[in-house]
Protein backbone atom coordinates (compact mmCIF):
# COMPACT_ATOMS: atom_id res chain seq x y z
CA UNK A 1 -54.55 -35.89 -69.94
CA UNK A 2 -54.44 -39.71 -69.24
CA UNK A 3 -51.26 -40.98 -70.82
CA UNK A 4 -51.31 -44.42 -73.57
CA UNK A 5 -48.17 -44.40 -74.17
CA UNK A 6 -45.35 -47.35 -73.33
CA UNK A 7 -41.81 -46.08 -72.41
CA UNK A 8 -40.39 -48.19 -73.57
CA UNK A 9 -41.78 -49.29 -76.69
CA UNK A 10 -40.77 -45.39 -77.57
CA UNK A 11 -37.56 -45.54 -76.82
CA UNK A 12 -37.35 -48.83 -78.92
CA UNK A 13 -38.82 -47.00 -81.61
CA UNK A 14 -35.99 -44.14 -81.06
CA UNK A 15 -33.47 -47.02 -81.22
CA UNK A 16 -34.30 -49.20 -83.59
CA UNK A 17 -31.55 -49.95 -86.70
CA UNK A 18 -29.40 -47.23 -84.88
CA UNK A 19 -26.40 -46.14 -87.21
CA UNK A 20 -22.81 -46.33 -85.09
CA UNK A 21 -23.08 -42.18 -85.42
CA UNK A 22 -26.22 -42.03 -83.26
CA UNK A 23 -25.01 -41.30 -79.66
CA UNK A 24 -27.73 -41.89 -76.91
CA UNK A 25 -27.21 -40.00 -73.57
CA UNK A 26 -29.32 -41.09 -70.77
CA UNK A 27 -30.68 -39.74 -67.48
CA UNK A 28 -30.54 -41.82 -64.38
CA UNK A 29 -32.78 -44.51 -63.28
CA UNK A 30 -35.63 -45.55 -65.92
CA UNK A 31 -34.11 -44.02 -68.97
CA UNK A 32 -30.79 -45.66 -68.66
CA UNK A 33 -32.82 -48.87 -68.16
CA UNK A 34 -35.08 -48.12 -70.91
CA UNK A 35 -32.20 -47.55 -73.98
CA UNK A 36 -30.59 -50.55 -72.20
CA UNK A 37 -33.61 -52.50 -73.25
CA UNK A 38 -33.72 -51.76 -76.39
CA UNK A 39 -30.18 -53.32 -76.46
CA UNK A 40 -26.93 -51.68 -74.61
CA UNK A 41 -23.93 -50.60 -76.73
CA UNK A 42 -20.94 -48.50 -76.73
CA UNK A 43 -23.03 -45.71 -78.35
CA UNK A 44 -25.05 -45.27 -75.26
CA UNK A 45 -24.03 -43.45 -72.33
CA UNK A 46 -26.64 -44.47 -69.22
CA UNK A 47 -25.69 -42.17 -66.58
CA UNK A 48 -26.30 -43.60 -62.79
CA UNK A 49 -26.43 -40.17 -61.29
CA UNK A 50 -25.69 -37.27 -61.80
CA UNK A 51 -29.67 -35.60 -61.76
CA UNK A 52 -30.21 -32.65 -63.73
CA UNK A 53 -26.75 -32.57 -66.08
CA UNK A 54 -28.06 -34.69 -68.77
CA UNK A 55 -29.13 -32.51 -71.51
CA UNK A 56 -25.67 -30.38 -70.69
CA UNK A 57 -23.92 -33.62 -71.27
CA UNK A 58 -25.68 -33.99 -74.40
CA UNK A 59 -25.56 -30.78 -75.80
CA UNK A 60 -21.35 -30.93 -74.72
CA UNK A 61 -20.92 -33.74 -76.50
CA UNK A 62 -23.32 -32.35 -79.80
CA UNK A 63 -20.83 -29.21 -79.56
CA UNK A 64 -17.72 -30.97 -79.79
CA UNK A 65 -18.93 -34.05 -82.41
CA UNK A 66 -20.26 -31.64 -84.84
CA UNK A 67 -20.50 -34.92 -87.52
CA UNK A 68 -22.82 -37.14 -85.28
CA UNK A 69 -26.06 -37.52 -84.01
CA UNK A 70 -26.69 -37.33 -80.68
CA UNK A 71 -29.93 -38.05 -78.92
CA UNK A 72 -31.20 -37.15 -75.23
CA UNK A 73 -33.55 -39.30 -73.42
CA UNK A 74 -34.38 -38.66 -70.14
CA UNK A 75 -37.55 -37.81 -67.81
CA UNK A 76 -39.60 -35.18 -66.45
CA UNK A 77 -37.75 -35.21 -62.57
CA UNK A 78 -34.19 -34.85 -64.10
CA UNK A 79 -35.59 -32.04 -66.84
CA UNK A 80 -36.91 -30.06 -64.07
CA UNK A 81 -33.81 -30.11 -62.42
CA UNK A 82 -31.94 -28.48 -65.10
CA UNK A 83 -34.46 -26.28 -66.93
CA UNK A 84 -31.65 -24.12 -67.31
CA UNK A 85 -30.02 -25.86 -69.61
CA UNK A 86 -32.65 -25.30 -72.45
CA UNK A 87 -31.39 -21.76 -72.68
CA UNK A 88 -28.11 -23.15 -73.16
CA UNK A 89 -29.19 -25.45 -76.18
CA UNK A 90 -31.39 -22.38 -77.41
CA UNK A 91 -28.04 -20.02 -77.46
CA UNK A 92 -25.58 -22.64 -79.06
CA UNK A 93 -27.75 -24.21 -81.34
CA UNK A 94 -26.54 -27.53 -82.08
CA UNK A 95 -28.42 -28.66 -85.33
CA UNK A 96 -27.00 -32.26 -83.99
CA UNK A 97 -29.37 -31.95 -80.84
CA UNK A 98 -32.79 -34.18 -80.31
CA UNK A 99 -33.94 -34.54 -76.78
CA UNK A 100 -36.48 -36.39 -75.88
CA UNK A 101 -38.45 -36.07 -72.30
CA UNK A 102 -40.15 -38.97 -71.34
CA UNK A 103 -42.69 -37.37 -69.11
CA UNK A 104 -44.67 -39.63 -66.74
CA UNK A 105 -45.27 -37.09 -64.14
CA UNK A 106 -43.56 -38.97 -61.55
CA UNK A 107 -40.27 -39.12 -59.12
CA UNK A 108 -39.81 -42.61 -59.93
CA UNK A 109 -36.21 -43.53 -58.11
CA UNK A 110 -37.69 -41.65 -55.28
CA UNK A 111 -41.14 -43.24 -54.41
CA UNK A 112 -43.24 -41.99 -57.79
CA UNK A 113 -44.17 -38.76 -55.93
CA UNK A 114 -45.69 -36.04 -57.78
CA UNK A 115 -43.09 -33.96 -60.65
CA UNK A 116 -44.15 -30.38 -61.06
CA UNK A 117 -45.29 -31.59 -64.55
CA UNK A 118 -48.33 -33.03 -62.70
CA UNK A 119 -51.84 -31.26 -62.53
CA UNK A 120 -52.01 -29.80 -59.52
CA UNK A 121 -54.96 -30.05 -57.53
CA UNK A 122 -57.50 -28.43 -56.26
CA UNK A 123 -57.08 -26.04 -53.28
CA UNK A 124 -56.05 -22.30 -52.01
CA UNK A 125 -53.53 -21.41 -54.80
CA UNK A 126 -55.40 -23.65 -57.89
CA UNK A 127 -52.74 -23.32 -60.11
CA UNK A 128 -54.20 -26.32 -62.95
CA UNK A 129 -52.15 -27.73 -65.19
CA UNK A 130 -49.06 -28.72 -64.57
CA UNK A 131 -45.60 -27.31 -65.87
CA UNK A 132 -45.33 -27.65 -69.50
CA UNK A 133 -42.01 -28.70 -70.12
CA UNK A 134 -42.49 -28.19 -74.26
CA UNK A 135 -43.71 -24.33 -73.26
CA UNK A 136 -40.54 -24.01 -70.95
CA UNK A 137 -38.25 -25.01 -74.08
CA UNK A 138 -40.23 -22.83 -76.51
CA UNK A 139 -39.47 -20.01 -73.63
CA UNK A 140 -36.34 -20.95 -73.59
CA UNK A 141 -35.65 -20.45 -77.52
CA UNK A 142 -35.84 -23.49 -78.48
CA UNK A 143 -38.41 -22.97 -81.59
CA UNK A 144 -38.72 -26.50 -82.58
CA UNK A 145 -40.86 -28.25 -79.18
CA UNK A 146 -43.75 -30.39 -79.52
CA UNK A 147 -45.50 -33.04 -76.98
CA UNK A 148 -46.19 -36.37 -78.10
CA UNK A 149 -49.26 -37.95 -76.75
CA UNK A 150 -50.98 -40.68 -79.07
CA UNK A 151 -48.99 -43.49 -80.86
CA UNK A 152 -49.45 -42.14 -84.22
CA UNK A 153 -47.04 -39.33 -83.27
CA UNK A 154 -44.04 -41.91 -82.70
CA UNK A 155 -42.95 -42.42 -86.17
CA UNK A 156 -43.01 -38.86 -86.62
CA UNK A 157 -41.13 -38.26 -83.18
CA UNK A 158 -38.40 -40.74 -84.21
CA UNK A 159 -37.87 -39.21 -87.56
CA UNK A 160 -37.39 -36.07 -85.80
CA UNK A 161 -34.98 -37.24 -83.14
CA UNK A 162 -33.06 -39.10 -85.60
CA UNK A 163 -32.94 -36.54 -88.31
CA UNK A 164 -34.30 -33.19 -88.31
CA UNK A 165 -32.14 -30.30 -88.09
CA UNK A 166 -32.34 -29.74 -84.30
CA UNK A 167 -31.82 -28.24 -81.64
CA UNK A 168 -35.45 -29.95 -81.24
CA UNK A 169 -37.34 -30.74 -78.07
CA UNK A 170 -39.94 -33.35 -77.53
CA UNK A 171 -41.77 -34.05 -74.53
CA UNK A 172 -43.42 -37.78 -74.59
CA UNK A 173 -46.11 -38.25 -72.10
CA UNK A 174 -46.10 -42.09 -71.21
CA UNK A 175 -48.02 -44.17 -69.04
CA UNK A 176 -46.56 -44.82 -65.20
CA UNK A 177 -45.57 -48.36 -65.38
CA UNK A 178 -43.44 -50.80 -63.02
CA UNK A 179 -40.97 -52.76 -65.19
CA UNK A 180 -38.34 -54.82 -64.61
CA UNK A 181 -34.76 -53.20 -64.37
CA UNK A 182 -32.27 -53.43 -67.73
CA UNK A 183 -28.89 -52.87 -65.89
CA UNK A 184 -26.11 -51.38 -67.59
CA UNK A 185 -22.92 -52.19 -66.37
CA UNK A 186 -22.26 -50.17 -63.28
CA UNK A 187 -18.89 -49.50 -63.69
CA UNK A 188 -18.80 -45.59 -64.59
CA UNK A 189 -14.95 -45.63 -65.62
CA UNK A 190 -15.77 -48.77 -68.40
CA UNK A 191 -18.51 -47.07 -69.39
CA UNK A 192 -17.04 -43.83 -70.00
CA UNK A 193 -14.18 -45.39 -71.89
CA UNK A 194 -16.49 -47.97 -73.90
CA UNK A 195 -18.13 -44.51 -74.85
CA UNK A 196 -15.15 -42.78 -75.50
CA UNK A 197 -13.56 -45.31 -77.88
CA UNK A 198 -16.42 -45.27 -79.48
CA UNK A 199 -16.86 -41.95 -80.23
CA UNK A 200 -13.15 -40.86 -80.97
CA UNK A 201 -11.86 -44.48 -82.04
CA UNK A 202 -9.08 -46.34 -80.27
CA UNK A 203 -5.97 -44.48 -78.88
């Protein structure tokens, strides 16, 4: 499957006219730079590190802000590294919960190697397709997956994420691109207090 779709114009579209309630959790590297894009705020928590803990993060923080909205975006490498957390979601059920994979088959703070969501090719073992990370959350019991693959899906995908009763699961398969970097600010301590105040008000 050849992937049309722009990262970030979709995670634009997930963040556009965003209400103060909708909290935005983000994996490392191109997702933090991508809702960072589409214009940083106190809402958003870009995480610099921390691979594989993102949707456990989010799915925390949907547990204990009952009220809000929180969204997930991250990509296929971090996903893969915590494919145990979908069970998680699946057994607390967090109707708050969208989270949103951005799946471009590729390693990208590492040298865009190959994810495991990537065909695989020909040879001894021929496995095919790739791992389906939408199957894995279905699997997981998470009953509301779909993947996104053709730009008349986004308006439906950001209805979803920003209002269907979730938990729900979306994996978006966009294009590999090179773009410039959106930084964040880099200070983890502001940005976890920024977030805080945010979500609980001042002290």
């Amino acid at each position: 499957m050849t992937a049309t779709l722009h990262r970030r114009a979709v995670v634009k579209a997930l963040m556009q006219d965003p209400t103060d309630d909708l909290l935005v959790i983000a994996g490392l590297g191109q997702c933090t730079w991508d809702i960072t894009a589409a214009g940083d705020r106190p809402q958003n928590l870009p995480l610099w590190g921390g691979m594989g803990g993102t949707v456990m993060i989010g799915l925390g923080l949907a547990l204990a802000q009952p009220r809000k909205r929180v969204l997930v975006i991250t990509g296929d490498g971090d996903m893969l590294m915590g494919l145990g957390s979908l069970a998680t979601v699946a057994a607390q059920r967090p109707a708050n919960l969208a989270i949103v994979v951005l799946d471009n088959e590729k390693f990208g703070e590492t040298g865009n190697q190959a994810t495991h969501t990537a065909p695989v090719a020909a040879g001894p073992s021929d496995r095919g397709a790739g791992t389906d990370l939408t199957a894995v959350a279905r699997g997981c019991g998470i009953a509301d997956g779909a993947t996104v693959t053709a730009q008349g899906e986004v308006a439906q995908l950001v209805r979803d994420a920003r209002a269907k009763a979730g938990p729900i699961f979306r994996t978006v398969k966009v294009m590999v691109e090179t773009l410039p970097a959106a930084m964040p600010p880099k200070d983890g301590a502001h940005l976890k207090d920024r977030f805080r105040q945010a979500v609980l008000g001042a002290a």
